[in-house]
Protein backbone atom coordinates (compact mmCIF):
# COMPACT_ATOMS: atom_id res chain seq x y z
CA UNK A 1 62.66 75.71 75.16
CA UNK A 2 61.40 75.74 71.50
CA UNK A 3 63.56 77.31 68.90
CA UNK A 4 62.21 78.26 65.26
CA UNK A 5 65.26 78.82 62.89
CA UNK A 6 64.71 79.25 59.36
CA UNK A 7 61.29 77.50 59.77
CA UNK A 8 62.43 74.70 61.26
CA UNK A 9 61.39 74.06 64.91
CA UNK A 10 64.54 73.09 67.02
CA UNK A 11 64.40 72.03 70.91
CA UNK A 12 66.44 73.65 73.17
CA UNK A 13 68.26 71.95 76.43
CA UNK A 14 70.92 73.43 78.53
CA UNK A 15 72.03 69.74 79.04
CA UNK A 16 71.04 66.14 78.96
CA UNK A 17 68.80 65.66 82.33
CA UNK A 18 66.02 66.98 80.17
CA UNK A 19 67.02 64.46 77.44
CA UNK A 20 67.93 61.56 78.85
CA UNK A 21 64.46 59.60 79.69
CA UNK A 22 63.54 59.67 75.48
CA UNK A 23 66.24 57.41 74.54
CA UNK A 24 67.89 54.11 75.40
CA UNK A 25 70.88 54.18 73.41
CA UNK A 26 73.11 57.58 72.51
CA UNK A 27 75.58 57.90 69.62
CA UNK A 28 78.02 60.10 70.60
CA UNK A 29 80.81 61.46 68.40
CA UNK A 30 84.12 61.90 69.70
CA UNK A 31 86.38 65.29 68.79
CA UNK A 32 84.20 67.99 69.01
CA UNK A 33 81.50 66.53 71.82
CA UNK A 34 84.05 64.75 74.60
CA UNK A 35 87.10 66.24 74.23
CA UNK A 36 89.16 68.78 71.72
CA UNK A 37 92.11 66.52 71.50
CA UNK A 38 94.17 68.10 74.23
CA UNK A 39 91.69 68.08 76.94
CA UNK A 40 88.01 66.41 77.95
CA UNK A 41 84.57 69.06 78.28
CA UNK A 42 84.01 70.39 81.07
CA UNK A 43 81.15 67.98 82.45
CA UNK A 44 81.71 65.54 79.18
CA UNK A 45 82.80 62.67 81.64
CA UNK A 46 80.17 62.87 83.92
CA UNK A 47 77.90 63.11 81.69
CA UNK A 48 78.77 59.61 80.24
CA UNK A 49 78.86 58.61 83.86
CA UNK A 50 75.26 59.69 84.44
CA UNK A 51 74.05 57.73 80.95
CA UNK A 52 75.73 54.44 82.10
CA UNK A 53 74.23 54.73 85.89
CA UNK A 54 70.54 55.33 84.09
CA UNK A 55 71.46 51.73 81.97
CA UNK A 56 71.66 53.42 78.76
CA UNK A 57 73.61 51.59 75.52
CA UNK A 58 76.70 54.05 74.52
CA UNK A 59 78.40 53.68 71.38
CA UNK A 60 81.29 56.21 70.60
CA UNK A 61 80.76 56.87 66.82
CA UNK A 62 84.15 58.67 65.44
CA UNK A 63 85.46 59.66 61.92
CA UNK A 64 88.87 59.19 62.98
CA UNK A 65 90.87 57.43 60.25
CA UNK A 66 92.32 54.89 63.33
CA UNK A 67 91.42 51.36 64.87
CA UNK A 68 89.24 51.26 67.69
CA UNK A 69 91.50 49.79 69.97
CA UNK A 70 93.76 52.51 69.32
CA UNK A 71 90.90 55.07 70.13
CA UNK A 72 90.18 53.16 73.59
CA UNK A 73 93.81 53.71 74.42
CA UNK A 74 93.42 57.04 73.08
CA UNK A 75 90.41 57.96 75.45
CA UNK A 76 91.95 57.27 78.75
CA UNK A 77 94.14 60.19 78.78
CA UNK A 78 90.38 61.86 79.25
CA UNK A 79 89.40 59.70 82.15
CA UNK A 80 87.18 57.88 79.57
CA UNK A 81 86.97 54.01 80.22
CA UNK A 82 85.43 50.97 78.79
CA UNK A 83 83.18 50.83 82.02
CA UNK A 84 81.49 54.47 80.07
CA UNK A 85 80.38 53.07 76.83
CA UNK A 86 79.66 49.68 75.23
CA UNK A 87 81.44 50.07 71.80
CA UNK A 88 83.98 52.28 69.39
CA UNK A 89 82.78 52.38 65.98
CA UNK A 90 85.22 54.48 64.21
CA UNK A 91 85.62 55.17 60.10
CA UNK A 92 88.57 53.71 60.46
CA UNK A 93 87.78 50.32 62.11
CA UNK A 94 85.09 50.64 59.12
CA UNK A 95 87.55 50.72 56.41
CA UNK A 96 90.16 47.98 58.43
CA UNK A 97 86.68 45.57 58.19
CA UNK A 98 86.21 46.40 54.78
CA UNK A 99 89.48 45.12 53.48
CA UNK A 100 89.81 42.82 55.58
CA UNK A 101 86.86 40.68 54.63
CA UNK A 102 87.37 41.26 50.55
CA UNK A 103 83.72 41.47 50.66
CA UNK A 104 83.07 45.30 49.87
CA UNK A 105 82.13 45.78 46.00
CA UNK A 106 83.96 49.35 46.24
CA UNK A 107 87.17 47.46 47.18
CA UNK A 108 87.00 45.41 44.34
CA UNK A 109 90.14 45.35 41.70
CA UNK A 110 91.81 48.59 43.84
CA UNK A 111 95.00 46.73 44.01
CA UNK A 112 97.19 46.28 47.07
CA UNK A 113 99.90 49.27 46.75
CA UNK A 114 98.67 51.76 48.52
CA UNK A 115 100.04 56.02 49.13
CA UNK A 116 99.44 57.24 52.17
CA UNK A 117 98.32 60.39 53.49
CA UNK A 118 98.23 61.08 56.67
CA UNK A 119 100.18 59.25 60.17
CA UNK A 120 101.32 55.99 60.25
CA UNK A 121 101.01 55.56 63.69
CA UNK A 122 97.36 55.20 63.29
CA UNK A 123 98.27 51.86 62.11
CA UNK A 124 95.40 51.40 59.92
CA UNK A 125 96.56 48.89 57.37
CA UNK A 126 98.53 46.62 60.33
CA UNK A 127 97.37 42.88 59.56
CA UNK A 128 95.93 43.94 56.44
CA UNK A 129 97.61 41.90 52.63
CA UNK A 130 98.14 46.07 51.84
CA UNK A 131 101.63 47.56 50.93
CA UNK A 132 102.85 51.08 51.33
CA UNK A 133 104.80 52.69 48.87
CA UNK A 134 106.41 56.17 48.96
CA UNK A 135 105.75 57.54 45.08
CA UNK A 136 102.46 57.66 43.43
CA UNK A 137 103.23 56.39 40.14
CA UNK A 138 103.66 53.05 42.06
CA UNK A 139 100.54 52.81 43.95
CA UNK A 140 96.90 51.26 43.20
CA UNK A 141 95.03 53.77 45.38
CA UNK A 142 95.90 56.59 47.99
CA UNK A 143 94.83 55.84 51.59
CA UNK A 144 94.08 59.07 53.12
CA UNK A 145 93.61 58.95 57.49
CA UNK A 146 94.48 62.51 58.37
CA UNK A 147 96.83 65.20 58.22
CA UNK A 148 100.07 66.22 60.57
CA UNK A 149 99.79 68.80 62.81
CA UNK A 150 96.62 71.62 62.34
CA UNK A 151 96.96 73.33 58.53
CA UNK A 152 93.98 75.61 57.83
CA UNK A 153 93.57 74.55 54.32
CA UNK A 154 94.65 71.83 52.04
CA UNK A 155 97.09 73.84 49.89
CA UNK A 156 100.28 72.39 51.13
CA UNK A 157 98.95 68.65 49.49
CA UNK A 158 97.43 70.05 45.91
CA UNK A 159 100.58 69.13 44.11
CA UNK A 160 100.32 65.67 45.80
CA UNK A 161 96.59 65.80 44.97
CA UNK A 162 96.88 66.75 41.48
CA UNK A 163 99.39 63.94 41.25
CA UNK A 164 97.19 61.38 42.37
CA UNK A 165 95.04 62.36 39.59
CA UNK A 166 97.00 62.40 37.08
CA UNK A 167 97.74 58.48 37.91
CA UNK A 168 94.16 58.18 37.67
CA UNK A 169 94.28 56.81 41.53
CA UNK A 170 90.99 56.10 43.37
CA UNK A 171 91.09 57.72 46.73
CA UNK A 172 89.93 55.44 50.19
CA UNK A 173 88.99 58.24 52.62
CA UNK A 174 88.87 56.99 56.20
CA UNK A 175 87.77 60.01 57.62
CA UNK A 176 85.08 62.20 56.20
CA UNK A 177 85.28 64.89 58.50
CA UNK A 178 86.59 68.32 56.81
CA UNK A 179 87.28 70.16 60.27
CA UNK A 180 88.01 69.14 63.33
CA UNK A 181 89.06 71.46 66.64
CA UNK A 182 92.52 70.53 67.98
CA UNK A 183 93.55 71.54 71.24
CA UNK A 184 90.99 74.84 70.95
CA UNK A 185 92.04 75.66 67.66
CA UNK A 186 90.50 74.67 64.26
CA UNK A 187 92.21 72.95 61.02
CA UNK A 188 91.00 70.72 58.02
CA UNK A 189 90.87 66.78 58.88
CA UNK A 190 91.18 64.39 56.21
CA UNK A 191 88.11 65.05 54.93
CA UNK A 192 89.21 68.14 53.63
CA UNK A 193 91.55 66.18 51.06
CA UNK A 194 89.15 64.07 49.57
CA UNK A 195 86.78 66.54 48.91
CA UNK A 196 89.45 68.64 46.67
CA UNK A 197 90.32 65.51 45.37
CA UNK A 198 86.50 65.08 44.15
CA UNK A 199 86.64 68.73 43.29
CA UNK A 200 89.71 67.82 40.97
CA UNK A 201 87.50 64.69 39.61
CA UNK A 202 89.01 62.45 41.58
CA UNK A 203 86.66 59.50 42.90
CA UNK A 204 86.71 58.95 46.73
CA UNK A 205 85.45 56.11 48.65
CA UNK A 206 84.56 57.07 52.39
CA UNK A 207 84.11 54.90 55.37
CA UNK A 208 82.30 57.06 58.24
CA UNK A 209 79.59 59.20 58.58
CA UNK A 210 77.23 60.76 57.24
CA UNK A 211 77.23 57.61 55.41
CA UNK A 212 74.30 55.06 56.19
CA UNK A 213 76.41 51.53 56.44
CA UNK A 214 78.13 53.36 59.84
CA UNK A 215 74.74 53.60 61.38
CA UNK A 216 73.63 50.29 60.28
CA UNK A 217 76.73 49.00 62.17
CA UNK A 218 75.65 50.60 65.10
CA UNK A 219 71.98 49.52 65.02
CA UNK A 220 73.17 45.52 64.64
CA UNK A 221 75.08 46.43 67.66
CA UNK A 222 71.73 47.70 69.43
CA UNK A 223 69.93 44.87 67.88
CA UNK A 224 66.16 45.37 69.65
CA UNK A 225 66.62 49.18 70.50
CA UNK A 226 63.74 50.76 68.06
CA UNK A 227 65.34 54.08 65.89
CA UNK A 228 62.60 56.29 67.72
CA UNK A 229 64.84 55.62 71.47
CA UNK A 230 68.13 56.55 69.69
CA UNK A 231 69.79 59.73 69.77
CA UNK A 232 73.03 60.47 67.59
CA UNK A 233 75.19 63.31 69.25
CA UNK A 234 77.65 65.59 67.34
CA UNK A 235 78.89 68.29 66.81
CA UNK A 236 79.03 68.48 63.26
CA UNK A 237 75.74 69.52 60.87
CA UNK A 238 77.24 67.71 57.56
CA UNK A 239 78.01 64.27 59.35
CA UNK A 240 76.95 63.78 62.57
CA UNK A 241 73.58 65.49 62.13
CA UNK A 242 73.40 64.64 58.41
CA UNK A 243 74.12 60.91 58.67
CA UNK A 244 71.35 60.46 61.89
CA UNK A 245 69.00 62.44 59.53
CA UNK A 246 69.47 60.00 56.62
CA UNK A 247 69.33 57.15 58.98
CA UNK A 248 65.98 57.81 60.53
CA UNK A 249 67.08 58.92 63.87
CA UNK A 250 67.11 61.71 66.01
CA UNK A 251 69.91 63.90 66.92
CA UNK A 252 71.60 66.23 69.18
CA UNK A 253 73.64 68.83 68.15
CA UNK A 254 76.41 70.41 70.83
CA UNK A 255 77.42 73.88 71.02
CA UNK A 256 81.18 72.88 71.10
CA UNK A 257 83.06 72.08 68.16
CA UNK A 258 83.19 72.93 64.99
CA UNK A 259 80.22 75.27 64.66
CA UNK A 260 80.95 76.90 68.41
CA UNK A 261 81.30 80.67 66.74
CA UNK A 262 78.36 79.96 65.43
CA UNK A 263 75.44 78.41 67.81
CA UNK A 264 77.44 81.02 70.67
CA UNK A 265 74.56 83.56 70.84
CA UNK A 266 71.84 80.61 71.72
CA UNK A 267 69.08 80.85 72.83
CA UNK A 268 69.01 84.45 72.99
CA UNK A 269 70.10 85.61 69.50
CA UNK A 270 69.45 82.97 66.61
CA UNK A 271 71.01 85.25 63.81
CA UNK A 272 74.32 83.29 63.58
CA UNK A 273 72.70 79.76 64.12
CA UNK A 274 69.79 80.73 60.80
CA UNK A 275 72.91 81.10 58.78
CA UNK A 276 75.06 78.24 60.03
CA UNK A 277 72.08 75.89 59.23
CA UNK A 278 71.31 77.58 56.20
CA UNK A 279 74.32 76.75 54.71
CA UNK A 280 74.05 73.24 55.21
CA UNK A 281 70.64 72.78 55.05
CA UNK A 282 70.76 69.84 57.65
CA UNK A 283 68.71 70.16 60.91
CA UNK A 284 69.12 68.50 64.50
CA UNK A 285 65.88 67.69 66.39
CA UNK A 286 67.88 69.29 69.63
CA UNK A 287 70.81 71.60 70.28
CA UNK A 288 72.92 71.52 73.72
CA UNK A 289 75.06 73.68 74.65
CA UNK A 290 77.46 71.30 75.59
CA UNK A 291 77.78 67.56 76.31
CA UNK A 292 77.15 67.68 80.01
CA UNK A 293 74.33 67.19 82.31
C-alpha cells in the first residue's frame, strides 16, 4: 500500500514477507524494534529467524552506550542468539574503538580523567588507559552512557550539567538517542543530556547514529553488498531513519517505539503520522507496523 504524507510518498507493509526479497543485508536497531527492554515483540524473533533461513546478512545497529559483548549477553534473555545475526555494532563499541586506537582526531588532547554519567556496569572504559573520577573540577571530559532508572526529563542532572560547563569540559556522548521505551514506558536516554549540554554551549562528541562513520562500519562489514540491497530498520525518525537517509540507504521505520502514539492510526488515518514527520522532517522509504513477518 502507498502512503502520501506531507508530500512524501511512503510504502506501506503489514510486515516483512513483502520486504524481504529487495534486500540482502538489514540493519536493525535494537530498543524500540526487538524488544522494549523488559520483554522481546511479539513476532520480533521469528522474524530474525525467517531473515537468517532466506541467507540474509544481519547486523544489530544499537545506540546503547555499552560493549557489544555485553549486548550479546544482553540479548539472550530475548531468545536472541548469535546463530540470528552476524554482528553488534553498538555506539558504544564505537566509542571503546575510538579510544582505544588513539587514532580519532576528536579524541585528541581530551585528557584521560574522565566524569561519568550514567552505569558503570556498562563497563565501557574496561581495558581502556581512562580514569574515573567522582568531582568535575578533576576531570578532562564527562563520559556520558545513559541514565538510571526511566526520568522523563533531564532536570534532575542540570546542576551537574551546568557544572560541567562551567569547567569548560568537552562532553563524549556514547549514545545519541534522546528517548528510548523501557519496559512499555518512555524516558530520556543519554542522548537527552548531551543535547542540553549543547543547548548550554557545551560541545559534545557522539559515537552512534545518525552519524555516517556508524554506517560506514557496517558497510566494511558487508563489504560487496551494494547500498541499493540494504535496508536500515528503526524505530526512531532522528537516528535510525535520519542516519540511513544521510548514508544513502533505504529504511524501514516500525510502528513500535518511540513514535508508537504516533504512527497508531496507520494506514487508515495519517493525521498523527503528517505531524510526527513534520516535526522532524526525516522520511523512511517504508513503515511496518511492527518488526515481524
Amino acid at each position: 500500500m502507498k502512503l502520501t504524507i506531507n508530500r512524501h510518498d511512503i510504502d506501506y507493509h503489514e510486515g516483512f514477507e513483502t520486504i524481504v526479497e529487495g534486500f540482502d543485508a538489514f540493519l536493525i536497531d535494537i530498543w524500540g524494534v526487538l524488544h522494549d527492554s523488559a520483554k522481546a515483540y511479539p513476532g520480533a524473533v521469528d522474524c530474525l529467524k525467517k531473515l537468517r533461513s532466506g541467507n540474509k546478512q544481519v547486523i544489530l545497529v544499537s545506540n546503547a552506550g555499552r560493549r557489544a559483548s555485553i549486548l550479546a549477553k544482553e540479548l539472550l534473555a530475548f531468545a536472541i542468539n548469535d546463530q540470528l545475526y552476524d554482528h553488534i555494532v553498538s555506539s558504544g563499541e564505537l566509542a571503546w574503538n575510538a579510544f582505544s586506537s588513539n587514532q580519532d582526531q576528536h579524541l585528541e588532547n581530551l585528557g584521560t580523567k574522565f566524569y561519568l554519567l550514567g552505569p558503570e556496569r556498562y563497563a565501557l572504559t574496561e581495558g581502556l588507559a581512562l580514569q574515573r573520577v567522582q568531582r568535575l573540577d578533576r576531570a578532562d571530559f564527562v563520559l556520558t552512557v545513559g541514565v538510571f532508572g526511566n526520568p522523563s526529563s533531564v532536570d534532575p542532572q542540570e546542576p551537574v550539567l551546568r557544572e560541567a560547563i562551567d569547567h569548560n569540559l568537552t562532553m563524549v556522548c556514547a549514545n545519541p538517542d534522546l528517548w528510548v521505551v523501557r519496559d512499555g514506558v518512555m524516558g530520556i536516554a543519554a542522548g537527552a543530556l548531551a543535547k542540553r549540554y549543547e543547548e548550554l554551549g557545551g560541545t559534545v562528541i557522539y559515537f552512534g547514529k545518525p552519524h555516517p562513520f556508524t554506517y560506514r562500519t557496517c558497510f566494511n562489514l558487508l563489504q560487496d553488498i551494494p547500498k541499493n540491497r540494504v535496508l536500515a530498520v528503526g524505530d526512531a525518525l532522528n537516528t535510525d531513519i535520519a542516519g540511513a537517509n544521510i548514508s544513502g540507504i533505504a529504511s524501514a521505520l516500525v510502528g513500535t517505539g518511540i513514535h508508537a502514539t504516533e504512527l497508531s492510526g496507520l494506514p487508515q488515518n495519517t493525521i498523527k503520522a503528517s505531524s510526527l514527520f513534520a516535526k522532524f522532517q526525516e522520511y523512511p522509504k517504508m513503515i511496518v507496523p511492527a518488526f515481524c513477518w
